[in-house]
C-alpha atoms as a PDB file:
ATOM      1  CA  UNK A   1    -106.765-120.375 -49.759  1.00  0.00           C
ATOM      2  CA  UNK A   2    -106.895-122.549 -46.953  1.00  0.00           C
ATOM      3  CA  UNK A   3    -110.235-123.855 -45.047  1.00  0.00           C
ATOM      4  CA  UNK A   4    -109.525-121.547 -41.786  1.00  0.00           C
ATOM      5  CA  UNK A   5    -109.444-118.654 -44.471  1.00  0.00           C
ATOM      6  CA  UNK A   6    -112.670-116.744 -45.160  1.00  0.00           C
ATOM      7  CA  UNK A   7    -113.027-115.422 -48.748  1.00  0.00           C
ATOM      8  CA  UNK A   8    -111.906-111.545 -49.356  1.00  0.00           C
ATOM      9  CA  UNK A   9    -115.020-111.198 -51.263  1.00  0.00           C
ATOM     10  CA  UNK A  10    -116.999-113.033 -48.545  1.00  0.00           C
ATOM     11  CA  UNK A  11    -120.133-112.097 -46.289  1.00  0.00           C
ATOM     12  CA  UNK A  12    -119.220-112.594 -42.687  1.00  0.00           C
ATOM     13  CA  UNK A  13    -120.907-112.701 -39.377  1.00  0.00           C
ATOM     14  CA  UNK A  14    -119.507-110.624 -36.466  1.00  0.00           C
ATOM     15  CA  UNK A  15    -119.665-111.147 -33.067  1.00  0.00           C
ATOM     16  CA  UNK A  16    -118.838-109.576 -29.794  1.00  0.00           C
ATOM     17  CA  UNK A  17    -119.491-111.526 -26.667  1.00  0.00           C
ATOM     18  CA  UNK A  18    -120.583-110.637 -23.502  1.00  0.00           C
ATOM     19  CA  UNK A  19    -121.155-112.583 -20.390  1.00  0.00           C
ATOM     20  CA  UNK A  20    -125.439-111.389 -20.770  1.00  0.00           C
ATOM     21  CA  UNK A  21    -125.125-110.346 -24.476  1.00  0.00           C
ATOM     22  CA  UNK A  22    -123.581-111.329 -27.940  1.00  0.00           C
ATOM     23  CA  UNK A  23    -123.742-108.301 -30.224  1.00  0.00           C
ATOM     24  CA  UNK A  24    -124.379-109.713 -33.978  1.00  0.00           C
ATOM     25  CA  UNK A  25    -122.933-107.865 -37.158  1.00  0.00           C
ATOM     26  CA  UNK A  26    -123.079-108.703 -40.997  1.00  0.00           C
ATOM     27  CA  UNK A  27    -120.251-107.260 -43.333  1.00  0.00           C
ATOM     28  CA  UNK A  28    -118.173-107.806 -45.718  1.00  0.00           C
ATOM     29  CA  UNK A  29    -115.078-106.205 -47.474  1.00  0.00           C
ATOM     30  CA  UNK A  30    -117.833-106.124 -50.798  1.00  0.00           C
ATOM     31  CA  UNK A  31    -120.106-104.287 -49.600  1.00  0.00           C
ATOM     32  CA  UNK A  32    -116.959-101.690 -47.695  1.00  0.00           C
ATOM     33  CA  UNK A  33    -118.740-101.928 -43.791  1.00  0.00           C
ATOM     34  CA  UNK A  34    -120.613-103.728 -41.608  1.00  0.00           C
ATOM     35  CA  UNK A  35    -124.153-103.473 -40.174  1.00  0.00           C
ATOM     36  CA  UNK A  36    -125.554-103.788 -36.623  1.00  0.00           C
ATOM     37  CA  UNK A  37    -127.755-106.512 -36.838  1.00  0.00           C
ATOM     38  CA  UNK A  38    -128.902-108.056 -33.029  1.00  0.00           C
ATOM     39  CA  UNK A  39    -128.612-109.050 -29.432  1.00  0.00           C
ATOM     40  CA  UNK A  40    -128.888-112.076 -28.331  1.00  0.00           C
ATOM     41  CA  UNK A  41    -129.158-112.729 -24.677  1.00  0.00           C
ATOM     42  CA  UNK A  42    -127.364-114.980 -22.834  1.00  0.00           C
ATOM     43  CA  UNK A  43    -128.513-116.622 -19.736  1.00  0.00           C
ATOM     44  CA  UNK A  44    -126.042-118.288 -17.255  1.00  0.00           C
ATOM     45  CA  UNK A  45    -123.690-119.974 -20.116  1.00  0.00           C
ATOM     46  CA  UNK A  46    -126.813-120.457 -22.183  1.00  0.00           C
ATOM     47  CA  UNK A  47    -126.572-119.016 -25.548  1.00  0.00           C
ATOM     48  CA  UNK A  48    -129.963-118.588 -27.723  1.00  0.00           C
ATOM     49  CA  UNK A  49    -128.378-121.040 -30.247  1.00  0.00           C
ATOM     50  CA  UNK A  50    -131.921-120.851 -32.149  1.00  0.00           C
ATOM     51  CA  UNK A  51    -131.398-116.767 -32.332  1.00  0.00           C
ATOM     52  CA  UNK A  52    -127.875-117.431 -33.831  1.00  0.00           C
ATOM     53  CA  UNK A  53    -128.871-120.311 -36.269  1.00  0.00           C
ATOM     54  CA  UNK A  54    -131.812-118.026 -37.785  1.00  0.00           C
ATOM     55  CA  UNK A  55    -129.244-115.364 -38.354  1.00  0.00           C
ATOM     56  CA  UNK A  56    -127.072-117.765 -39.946  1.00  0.00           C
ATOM     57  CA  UNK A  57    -129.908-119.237 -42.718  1.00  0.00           C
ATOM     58  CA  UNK A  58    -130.605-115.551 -43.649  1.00  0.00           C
ATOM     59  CA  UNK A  59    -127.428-114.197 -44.078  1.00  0.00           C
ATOM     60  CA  UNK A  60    -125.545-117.665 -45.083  1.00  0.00           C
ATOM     61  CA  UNK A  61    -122.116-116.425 -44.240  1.00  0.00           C
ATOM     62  CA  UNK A  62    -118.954-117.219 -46.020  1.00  0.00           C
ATOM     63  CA  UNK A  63    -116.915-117.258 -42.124  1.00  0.00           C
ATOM     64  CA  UNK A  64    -117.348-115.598 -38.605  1.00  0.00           C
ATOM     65  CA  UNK A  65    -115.713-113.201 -37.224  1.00  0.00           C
ATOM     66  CA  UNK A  66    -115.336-113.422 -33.411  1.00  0.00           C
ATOM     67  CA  UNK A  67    -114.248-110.291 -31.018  1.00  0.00           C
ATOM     68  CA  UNK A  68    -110.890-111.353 -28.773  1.00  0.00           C
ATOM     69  CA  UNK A  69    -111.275-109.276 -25.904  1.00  0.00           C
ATOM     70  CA  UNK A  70    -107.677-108.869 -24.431  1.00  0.00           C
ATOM     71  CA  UNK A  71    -106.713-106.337 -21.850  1.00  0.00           C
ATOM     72  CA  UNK A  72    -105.275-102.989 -23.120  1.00  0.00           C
ATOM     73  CA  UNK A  73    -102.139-104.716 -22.782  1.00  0.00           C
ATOM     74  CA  UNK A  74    -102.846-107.583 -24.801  1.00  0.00           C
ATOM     75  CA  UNK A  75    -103.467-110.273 -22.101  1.00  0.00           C
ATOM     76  CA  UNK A  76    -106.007-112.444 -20.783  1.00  0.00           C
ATOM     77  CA  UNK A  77    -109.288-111.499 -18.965  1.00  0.00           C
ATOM     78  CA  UNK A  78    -112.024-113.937 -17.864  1.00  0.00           C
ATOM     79  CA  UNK A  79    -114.707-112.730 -20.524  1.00  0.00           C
ATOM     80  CA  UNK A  80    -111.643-113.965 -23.112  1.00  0.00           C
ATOM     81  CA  UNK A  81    -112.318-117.573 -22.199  1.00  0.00           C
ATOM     82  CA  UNK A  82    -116.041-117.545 -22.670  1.00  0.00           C
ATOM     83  CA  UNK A  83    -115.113-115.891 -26.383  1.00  0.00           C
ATOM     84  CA  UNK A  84    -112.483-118.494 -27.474  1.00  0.00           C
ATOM     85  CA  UNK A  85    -115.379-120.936 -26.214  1.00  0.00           C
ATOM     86  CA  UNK A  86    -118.144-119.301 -28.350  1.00  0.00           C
ATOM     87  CA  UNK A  87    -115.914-119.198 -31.118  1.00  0.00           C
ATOM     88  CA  UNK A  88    -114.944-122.788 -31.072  1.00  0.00           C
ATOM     89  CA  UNK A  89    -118.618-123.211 -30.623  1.00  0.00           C
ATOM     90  CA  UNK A  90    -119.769-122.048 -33.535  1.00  0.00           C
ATOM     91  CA  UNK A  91    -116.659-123.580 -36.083  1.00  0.00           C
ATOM     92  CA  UNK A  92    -117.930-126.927 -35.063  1.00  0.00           C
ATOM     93  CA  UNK A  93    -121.920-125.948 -35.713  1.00  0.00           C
ATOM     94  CA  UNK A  94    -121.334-124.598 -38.732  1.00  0.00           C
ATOM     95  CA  UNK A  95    -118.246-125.539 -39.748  1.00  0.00           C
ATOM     96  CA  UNK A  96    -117.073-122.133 -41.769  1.00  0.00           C
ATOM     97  CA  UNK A  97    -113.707-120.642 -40.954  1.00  0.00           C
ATOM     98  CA  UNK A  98    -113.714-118.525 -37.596  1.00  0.00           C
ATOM     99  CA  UNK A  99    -111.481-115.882 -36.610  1.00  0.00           C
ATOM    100  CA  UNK A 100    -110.667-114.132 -33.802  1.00  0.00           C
ATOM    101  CA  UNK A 101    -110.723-109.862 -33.950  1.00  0.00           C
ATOM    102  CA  UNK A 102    -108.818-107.926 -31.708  1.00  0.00           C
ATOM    103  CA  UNK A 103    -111.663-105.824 -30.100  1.00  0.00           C
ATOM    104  CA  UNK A 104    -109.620-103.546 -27.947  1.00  0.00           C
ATOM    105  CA  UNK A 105    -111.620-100.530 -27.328  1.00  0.00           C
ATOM    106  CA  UNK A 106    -114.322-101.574 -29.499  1.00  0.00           C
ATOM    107  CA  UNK A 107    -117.330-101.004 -27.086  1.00  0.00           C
ATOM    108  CA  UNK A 108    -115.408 -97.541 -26.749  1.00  0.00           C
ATOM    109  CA  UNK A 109    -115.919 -96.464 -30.166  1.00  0.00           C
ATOM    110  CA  UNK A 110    -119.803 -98.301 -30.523  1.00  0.00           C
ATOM    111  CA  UNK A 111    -120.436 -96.146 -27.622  1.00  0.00           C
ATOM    112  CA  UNK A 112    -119.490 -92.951 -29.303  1.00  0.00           C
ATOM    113  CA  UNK A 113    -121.234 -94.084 -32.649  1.00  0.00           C
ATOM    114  CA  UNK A 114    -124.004 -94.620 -30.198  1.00  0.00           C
ATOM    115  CA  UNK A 115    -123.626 -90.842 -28.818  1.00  0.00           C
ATOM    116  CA  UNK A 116    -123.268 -89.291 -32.518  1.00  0.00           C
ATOM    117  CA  UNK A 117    -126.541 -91.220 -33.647  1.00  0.00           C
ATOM    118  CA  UNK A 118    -127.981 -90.064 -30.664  1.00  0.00           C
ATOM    119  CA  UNK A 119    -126.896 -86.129 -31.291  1.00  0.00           C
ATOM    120  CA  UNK A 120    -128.321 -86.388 -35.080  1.00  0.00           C
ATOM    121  CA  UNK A 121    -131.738 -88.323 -34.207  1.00  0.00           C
ATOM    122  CA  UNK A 122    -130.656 -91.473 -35.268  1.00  0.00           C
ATOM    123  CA  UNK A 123    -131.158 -93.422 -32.348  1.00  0.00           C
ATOM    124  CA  UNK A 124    -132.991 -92.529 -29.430  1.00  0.00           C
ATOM    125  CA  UNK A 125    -132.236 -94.076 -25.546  1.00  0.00           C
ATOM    126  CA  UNK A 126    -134.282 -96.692 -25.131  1.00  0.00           C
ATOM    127  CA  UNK A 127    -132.261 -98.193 -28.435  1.00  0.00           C
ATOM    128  CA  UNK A 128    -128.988 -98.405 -26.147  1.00  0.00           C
ATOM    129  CA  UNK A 129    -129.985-102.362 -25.660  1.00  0.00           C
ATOM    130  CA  UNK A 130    -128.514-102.602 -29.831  1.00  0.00           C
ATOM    131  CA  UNK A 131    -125.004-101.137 -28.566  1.00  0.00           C
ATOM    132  CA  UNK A 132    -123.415-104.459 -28.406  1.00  0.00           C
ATOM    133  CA  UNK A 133    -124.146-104.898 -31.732  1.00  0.00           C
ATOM    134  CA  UNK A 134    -122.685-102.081 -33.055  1.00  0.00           C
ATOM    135  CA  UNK A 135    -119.368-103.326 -31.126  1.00  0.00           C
ATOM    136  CA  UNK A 136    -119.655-106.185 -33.494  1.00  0.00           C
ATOM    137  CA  UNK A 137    -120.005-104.225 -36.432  1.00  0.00           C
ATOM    138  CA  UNK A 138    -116.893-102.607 -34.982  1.00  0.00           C
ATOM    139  CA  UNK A 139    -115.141-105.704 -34.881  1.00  0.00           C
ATOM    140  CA  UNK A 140    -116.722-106.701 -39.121  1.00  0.00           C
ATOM    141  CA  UNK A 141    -114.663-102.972 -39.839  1.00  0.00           C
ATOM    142  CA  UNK A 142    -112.002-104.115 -38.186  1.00  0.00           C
ATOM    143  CA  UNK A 143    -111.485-107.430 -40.050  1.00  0.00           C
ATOM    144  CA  UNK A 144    -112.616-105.817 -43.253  1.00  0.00           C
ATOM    145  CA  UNK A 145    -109.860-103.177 -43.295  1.00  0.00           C
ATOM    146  CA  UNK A 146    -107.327-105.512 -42.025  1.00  0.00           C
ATOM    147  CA  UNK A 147    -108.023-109.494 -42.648  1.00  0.00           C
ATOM    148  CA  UNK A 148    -104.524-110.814 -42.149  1.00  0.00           C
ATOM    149  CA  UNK A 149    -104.475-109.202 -38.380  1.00  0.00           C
ATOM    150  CA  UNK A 150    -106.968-112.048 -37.539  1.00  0.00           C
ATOM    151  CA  UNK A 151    -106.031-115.289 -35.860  1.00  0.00           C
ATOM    152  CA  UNK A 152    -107.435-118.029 -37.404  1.00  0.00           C
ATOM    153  CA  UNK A 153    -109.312-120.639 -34.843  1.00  0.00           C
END
């Protein structure tokens, strides 16, 4: 196993960035899932580094996962360069192995676990403000089921 490569058996943080948001996520292919965990706000190109360093002492991950948000047809969009950035960002601060996530229609499928939560009184509206983070927990389900479709940073 190589340093880029995060153990099966590990506990990873997930993470789908947005030009006002990051959606966080813990999981791991243990414990068969992943768990909505927070938002952190972003402000300008201002991440809450503090917000992301406290997550990172509790949950003391074993790598991070990172969503790459590509266009349906696999290229580039401008919210992809801010993610690679963020990614890179947070190999050198914590040095773990990072990997990027295909997130394709990620926010797609948070947004009908949202609406199924919603129907069964799980969640109510004003709880709408934790949907990015249940794209990240997409993205931890993603990497769980399939690890080697990652691409290591």
């Amino acid at each position: 196993m190589s340093a880029d490569t995060i153990r099966a058996d590990g506990t990873v943080l997930g993470f789908d960035v947005g030009a006002r948001r990051i959606g966080v996520a813990v999981g791991s292919a243990y414990g068969h899932g992943a768990r909505a965990l927070a938002v952190i706000d972003v402000h300008g190109e201002q991440v809450d580094w503090a917000a992301i360093d406290r997550l990172h002492r509790e949950w003391r991950p074993d790598g991070l996962v990172v969503g790459d948000p590509m266009t349906l047809d696999g290229g580039d969009q401008p919210i992809r360069d801010r993610a690679r950035a963020f990614a890179g960002e947070l190999k050198a601060r914590y040095r773990l192995p990072v990997v990027l996530m295909d997130e394709r229609a990620s926010s797609v499928e948070a947004a009908q676990r949202f609406a199924l939560d919603r129907a069964q009184g799980r969640r109510r509206r004003r709880d709408a403000a934790a949907l990015d983070a249940v794209a990240a927990a997409v993205i931890v389900e993603r990497w769980v089921a399939a690890p080697g479709d990652a691409t290591p940073l």
